[in-house]
C-alpha atoms as a PDB file:
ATOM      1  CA  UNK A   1     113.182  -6.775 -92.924  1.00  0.00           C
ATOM      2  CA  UNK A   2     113.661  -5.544 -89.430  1.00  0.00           C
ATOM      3  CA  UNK A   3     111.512  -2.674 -90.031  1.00  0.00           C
ATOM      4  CA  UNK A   4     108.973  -4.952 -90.880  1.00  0.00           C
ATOM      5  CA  UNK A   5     108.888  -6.849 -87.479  1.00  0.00           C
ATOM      6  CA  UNK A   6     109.326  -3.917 -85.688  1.00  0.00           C
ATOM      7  CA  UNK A   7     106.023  -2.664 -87.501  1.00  0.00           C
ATOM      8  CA  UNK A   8     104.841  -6.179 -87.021  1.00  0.00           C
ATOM      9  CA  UNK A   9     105.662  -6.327 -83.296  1.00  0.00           C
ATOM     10  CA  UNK A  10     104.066  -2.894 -81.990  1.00  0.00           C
ATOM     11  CA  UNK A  11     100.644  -3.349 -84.276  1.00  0.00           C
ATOM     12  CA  UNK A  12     100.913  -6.946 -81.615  1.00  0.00           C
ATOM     13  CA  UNK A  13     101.398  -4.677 -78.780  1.00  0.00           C
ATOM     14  CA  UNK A  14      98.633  -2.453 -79.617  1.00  0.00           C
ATOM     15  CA  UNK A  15      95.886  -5.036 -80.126  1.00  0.00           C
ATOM     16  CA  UNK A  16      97.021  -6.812 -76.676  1.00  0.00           C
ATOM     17  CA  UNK A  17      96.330  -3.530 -75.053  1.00  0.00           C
ATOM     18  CA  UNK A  18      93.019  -3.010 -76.590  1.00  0.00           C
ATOM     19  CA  UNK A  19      92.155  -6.393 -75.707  1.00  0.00           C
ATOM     20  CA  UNK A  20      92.794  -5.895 -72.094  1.00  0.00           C
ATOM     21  CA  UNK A  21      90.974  -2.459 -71.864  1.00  0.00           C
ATOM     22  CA  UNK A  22      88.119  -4.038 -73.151  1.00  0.00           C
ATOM     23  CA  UNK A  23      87.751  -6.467 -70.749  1.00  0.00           C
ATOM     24  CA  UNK A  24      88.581  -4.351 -67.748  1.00  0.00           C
ATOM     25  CA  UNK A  25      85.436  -2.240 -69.839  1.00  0.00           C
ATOM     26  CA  UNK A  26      83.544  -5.355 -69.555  1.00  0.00           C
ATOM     27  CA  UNK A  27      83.891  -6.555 -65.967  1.00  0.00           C
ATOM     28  CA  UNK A  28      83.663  -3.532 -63.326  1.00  0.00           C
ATOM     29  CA  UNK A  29      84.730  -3.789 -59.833  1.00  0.00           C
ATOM     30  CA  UNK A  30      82.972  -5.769 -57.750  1.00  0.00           C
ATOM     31  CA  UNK A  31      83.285  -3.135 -55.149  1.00  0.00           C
ATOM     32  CA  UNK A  32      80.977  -0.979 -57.428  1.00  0.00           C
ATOM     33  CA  UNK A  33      78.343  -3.012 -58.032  1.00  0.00           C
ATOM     34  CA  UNK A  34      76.521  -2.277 -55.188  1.00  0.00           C
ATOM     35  CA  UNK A  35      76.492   1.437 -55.737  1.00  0.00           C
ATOM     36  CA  UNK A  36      74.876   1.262 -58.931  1.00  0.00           C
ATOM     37  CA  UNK A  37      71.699   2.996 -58.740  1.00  0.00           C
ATOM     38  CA  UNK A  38      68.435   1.007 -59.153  1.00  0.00           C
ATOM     39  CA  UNK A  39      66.339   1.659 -62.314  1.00  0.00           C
ATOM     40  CA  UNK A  40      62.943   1.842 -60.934  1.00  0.00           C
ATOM     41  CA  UNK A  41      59.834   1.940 -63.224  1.00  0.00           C
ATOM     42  CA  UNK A  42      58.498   5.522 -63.269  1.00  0.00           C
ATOM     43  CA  UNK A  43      55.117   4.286 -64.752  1.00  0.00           C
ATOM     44  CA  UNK A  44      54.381   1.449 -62.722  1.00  0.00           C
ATOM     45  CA  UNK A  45      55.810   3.189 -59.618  1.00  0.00           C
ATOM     46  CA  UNK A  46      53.521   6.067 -59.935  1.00  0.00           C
ATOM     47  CA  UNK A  47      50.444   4.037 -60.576  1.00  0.00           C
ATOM     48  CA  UNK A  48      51.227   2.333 -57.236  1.00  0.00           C
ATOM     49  CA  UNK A  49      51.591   5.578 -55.627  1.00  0.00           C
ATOM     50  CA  UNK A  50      48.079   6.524 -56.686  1.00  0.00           C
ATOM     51  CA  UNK A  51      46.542   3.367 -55.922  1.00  0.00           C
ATOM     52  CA  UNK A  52      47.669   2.919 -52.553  1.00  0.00           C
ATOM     53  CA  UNK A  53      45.416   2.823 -49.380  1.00  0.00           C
ATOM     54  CA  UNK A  54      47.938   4.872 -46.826  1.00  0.00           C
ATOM     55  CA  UNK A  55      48.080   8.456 -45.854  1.00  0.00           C
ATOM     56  CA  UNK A  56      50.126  10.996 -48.684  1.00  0.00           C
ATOM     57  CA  UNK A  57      52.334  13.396 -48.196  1.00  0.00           C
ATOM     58  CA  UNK A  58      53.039  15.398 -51.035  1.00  0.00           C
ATOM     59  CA  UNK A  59      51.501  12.460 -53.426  1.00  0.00           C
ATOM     60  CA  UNK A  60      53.681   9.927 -52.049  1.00  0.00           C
ATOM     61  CA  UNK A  61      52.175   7.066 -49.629  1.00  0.00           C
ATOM     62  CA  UNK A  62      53.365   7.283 -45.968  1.00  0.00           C
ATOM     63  CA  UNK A  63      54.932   3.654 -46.171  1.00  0.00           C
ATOM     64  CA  UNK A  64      57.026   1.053 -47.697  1.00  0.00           C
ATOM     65  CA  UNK A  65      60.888   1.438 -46.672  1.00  0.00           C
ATOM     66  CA  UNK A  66      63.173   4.349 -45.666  1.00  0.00           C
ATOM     67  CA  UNK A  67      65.116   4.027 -48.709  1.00  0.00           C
ATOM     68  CA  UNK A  68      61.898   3.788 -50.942  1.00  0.00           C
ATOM     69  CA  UNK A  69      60.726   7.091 -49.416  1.00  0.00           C
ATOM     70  CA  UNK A  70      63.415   9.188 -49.525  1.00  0.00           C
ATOM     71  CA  UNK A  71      63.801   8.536 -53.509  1.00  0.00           C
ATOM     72  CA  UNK A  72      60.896   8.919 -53.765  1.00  0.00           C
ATOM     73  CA  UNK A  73      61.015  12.432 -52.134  1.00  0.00           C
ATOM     74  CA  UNK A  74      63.856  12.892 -53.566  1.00  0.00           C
ATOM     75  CA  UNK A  75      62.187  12.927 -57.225  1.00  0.00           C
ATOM     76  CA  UNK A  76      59.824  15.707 -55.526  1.00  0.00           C
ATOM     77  CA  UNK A  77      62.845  17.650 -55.078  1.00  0.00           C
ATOM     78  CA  UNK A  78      63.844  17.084 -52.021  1.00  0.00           C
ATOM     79  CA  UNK A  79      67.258  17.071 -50.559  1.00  0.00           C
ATOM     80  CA  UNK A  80      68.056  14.600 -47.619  1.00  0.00           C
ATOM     81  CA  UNK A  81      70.179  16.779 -45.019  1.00  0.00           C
ATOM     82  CA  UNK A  82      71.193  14.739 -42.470  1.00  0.00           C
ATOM     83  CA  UNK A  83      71.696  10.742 -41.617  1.00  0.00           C
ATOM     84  CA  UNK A  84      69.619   8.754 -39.566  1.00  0.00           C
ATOM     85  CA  UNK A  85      69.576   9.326 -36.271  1.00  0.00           C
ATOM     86  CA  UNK A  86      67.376   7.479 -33.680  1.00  0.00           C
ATOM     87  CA  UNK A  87      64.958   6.207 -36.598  1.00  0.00           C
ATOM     88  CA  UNK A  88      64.207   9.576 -38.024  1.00  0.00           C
ATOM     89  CA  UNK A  89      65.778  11.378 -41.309  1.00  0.00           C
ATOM     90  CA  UNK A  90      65.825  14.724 -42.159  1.00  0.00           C
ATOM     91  CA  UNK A  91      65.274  16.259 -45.987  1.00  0.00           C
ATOM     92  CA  UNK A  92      64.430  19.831 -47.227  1.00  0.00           C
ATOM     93  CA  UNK A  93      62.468  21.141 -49.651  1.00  0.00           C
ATOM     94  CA  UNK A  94      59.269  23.638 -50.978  1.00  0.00           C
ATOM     95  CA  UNK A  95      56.460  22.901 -49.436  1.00  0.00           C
ATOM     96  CA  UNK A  96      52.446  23.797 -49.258  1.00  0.00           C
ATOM     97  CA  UNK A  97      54.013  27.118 -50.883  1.00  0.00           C
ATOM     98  CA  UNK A  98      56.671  27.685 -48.467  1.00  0.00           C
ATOM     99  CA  UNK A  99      60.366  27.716 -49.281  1.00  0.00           C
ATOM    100  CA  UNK A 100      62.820  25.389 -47.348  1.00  0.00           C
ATOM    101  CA  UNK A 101      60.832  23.374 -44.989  1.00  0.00           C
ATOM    102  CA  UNK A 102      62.528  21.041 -43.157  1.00  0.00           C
ATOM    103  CA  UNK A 103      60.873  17.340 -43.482  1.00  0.00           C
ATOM    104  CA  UNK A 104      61.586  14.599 -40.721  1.00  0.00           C
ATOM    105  CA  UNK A 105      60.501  10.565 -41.870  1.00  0.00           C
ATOM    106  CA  UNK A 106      60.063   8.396 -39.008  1.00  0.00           C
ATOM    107  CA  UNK A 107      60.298   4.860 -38.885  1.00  0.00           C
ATOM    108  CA  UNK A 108      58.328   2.378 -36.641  1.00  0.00           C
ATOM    109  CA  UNK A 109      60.553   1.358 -34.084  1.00  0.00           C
ATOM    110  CA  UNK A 110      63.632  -2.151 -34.843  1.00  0.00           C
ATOM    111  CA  UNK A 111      61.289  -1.654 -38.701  1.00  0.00           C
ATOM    112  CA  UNK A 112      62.297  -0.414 -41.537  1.00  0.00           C
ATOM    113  CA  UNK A 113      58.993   0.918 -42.032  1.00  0.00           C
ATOM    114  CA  UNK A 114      57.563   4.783 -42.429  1.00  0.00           C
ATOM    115  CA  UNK A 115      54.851   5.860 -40.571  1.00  0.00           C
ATOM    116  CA  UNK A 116      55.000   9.562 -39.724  1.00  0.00           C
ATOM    117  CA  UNK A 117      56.036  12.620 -41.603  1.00  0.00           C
ATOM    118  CA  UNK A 118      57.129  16.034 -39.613  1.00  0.00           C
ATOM    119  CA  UNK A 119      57.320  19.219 -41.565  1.00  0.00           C
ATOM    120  CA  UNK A 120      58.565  22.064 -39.865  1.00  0.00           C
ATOM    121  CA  UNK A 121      57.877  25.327 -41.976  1.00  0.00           C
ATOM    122  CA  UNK A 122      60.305  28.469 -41.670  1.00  0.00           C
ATOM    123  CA  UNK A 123      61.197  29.950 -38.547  1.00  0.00           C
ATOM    124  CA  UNK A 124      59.105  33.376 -37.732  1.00  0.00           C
ATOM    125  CA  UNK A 125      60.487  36.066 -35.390  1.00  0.00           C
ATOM    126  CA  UNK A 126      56.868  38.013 -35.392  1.00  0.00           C
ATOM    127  CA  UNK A 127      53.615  36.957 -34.112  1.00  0.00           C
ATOM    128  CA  UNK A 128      51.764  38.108 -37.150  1.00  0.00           C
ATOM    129  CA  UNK A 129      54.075  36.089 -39.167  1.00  0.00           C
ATOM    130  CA  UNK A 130      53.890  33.101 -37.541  1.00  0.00           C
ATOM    131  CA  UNK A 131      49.855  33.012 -36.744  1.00  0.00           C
ATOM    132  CA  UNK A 132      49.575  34.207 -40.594  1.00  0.00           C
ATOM    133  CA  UNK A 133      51.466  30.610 -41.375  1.00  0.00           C
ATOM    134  CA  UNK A 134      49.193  28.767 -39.351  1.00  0.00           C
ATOM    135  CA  UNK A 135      46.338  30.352 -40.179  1.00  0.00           C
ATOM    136  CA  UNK A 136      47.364  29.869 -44.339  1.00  0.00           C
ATOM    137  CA  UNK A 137      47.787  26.195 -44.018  1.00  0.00           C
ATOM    138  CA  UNK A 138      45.045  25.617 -41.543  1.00  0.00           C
ATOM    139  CA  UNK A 139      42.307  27.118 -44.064  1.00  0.00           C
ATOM    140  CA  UNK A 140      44.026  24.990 -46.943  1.00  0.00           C
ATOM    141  CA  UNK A 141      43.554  21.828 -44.913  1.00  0.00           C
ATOM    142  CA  UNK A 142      39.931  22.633 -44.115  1.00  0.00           C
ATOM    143  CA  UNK A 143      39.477  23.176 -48.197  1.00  0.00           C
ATOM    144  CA  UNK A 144      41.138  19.334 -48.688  1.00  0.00           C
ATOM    145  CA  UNK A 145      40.086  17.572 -45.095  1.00  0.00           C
ATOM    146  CA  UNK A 146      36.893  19.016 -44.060  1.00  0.00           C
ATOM    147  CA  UNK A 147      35.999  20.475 -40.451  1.00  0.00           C
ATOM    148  CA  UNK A 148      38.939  19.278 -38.134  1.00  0.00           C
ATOM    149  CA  UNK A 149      37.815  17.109 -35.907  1.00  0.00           C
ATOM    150  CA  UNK A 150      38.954  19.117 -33.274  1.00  0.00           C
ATOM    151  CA  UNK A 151      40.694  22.860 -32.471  1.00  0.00           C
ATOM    152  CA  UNK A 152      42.211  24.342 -29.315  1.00  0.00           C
ATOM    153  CA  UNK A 153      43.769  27.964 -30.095  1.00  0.00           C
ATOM    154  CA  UNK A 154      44.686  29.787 -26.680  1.00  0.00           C
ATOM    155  CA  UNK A 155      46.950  31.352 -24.629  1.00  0.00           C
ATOM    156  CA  UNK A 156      47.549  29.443 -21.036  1.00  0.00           C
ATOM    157  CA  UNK A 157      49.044  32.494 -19.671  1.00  0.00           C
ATOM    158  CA  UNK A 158      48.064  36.065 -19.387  1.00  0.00           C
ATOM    159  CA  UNK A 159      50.915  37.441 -22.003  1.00  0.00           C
ATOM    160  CA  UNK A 160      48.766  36.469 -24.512  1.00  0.00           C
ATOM    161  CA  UNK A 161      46.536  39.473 -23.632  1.00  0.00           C
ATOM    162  CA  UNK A 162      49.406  42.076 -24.108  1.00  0.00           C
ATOM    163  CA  UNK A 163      50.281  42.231 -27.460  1.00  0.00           C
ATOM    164  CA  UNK A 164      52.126  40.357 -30.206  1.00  0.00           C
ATOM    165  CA  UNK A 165      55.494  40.977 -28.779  1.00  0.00           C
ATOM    166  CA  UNK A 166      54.197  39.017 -25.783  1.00  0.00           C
ATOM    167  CA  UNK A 167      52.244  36.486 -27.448  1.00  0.00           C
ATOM    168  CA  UNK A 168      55.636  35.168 -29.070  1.00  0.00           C
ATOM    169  CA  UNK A 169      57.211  35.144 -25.557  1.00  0.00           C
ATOM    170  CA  UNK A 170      54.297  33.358 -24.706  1.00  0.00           C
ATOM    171  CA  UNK A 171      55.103  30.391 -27.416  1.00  0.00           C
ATOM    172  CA  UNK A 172      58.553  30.336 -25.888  1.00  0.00           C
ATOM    173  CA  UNK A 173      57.597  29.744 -22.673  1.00  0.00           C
ATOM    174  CA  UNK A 174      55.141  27.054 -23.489  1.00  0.00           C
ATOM    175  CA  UNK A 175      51.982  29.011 -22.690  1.00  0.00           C
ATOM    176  CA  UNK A 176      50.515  28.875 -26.509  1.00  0.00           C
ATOM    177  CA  UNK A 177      48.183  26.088 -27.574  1.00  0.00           C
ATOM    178  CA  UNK A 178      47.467  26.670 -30.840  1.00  0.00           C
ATOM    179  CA  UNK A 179      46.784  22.747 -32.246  1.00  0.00           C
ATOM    180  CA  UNK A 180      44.563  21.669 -35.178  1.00  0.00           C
ATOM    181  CA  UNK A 181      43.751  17.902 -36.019  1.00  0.00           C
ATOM    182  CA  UNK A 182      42.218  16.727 -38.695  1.00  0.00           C
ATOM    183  CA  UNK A 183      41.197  13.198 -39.324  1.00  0.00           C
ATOM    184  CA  UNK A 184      40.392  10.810 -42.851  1.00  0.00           C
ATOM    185  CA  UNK A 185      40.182   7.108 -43.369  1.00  0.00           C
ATOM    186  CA  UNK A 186      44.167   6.999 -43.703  1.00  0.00           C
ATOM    187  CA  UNK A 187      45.228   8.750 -41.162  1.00  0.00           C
ATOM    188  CA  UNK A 188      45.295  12.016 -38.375  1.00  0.00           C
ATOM    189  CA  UNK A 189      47.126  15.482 -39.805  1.00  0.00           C
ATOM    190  CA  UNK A 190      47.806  17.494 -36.989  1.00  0.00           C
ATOM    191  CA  UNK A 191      48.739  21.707 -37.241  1.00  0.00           C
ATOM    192  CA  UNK A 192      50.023  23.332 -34.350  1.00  0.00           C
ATOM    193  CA  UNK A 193      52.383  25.989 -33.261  1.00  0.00           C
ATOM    194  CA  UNK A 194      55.729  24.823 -31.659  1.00  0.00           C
ATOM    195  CA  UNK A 195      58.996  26.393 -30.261  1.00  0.00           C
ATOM    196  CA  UNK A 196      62.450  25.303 -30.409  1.00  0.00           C
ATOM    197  CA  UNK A 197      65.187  26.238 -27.571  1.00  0.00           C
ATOM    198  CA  UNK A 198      64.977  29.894 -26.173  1.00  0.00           C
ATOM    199  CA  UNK A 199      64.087  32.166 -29.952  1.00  0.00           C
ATOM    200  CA  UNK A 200      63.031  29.362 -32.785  1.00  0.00           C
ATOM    201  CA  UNK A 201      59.454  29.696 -33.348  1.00  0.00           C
ATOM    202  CA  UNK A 202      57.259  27.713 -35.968  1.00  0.00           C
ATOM    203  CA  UNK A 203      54.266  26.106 -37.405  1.00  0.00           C
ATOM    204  CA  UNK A 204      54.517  22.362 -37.624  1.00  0.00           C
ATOM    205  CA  UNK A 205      52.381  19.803 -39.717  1.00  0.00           C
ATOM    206  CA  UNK A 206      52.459  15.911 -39.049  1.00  0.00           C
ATOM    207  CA  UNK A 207      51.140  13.157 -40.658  1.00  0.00           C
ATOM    208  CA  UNK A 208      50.213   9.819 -39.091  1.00  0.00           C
ATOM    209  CA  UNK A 209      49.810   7.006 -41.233  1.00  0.00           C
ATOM    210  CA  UNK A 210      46.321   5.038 -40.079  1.00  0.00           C
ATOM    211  CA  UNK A 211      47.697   1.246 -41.295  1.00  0.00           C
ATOM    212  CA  UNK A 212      51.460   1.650 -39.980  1.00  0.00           C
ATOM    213  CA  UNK A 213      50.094   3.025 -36.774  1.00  0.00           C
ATOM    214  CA  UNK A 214      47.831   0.273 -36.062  1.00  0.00           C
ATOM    215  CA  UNK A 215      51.160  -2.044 -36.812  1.00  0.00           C
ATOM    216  CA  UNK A 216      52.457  -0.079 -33.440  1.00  0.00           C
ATOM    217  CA  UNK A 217      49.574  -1.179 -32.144  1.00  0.00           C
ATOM    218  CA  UNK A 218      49.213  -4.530 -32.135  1.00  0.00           C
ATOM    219  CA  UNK A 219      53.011  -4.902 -31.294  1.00  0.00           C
ATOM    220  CA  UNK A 220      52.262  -3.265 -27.932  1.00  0.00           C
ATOM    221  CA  UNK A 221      49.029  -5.660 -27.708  1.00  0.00           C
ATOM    222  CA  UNK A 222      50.823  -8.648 -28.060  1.00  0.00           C
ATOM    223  CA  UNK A 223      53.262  -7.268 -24.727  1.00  0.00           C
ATOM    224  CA  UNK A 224      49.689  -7.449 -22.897  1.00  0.00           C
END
């Protein structure tokens, strides 16, 4: 007999504890609520992608919120780096057929709202290399934008004149203006050749969103 309510007693103890896992199953933290991700519709997100009226980058409209964006991106493939700092996030990822570019989202300013995309392709060490880069994705934007709407490719110095060695000196010293634009009904891309400190040299590519930059617009309007 005491066998038996010892049997009796633990079978009690093991359906209590099942009980109690289950709900602790059933009711997560509150604290980890908020970190769930958000299922977002692929289907329906994609056909508002296409359908929308702003400038793309990489497929995906220049707009909406930061967090919306960088998913977004993020289901592109690419990685966000760095936090925000002064309205501006930083992600990596292939790009226009180069490896590792570095992408920068901007923000209008006290909105959460997107309005300009910096890409900043690798770093070159050689004039060749770094004219070849601008020259690639300048003819590849003439193929999707048309004529640019305007071009200024010169040296401001006379080091341009001496050779490629000196032509890259001449980016570092700010005597290279090498700067495409291109224009369409959504917005203004704009190539040009840039420098970093005293030795980074690049091509850069930004996109200006035609809607959101109007929004900057008539904010500084109303001020008048």
């Amino acid at each position: 007999m005491k066998k038996f309510f010892t049997f009796l007693l633990v079978v009690v103890l093991v359906l209590l504890c099942l009980r109690i896992a289950g709900v602790w199953k059933s009711e997560p933290d509150d604290e980890n609520k908020d970190l769930e991700p958000v299922e977002v519709d692929a289907t329906a997100d994609s056909v508002a992608m296409e359908q929308s009226t702003h400038l793309k980058f990489k497929g995906v409209p220049i707009d909406g919120s930061l967090a919306q964006f960088l998913s977004r991106m993020q289901s592109k493939g690419f990685e966000v780096t760095s936090e925000r700092q002064d309205e501006i996030h930083r992600l990596e990822g292939d790009f226009a057929g180069f490896k590792q570019c570095e992408v920068y989202v901007s923000t209008l300013d006290n909105q959460d709202l997107v309005s300009r995309i910096t890409v900043c392709f690798p770093i070159q060490d050689q004039w060749k290399n770094l004219y070849g880069d601008y020259k690639t994705l300048k003819e590849m934007l003439v193929e999707k934008y048309g004529r640019p709407v305007s071009c200024v490719e010169r040296f401001t110095g006379s080091l341009g004149n001496l050779g490629d060695d000196f032509r890259m000196i001449a980016v570092r010293n700010d005597e290279c203006q090498y700067v495409t634009r291109f224009a369409s009904d959504e917005g203004d891309i704009i190539l040009s050749i840039e420098y970093r400190g005293s030795s980074t040299c690049y091509v850069q590519l930004v996109y200006k969103d035609k809607e959101n930059g109007q929004v900057v617009r008539n904010a500084a309007i109303e001020d008048l």
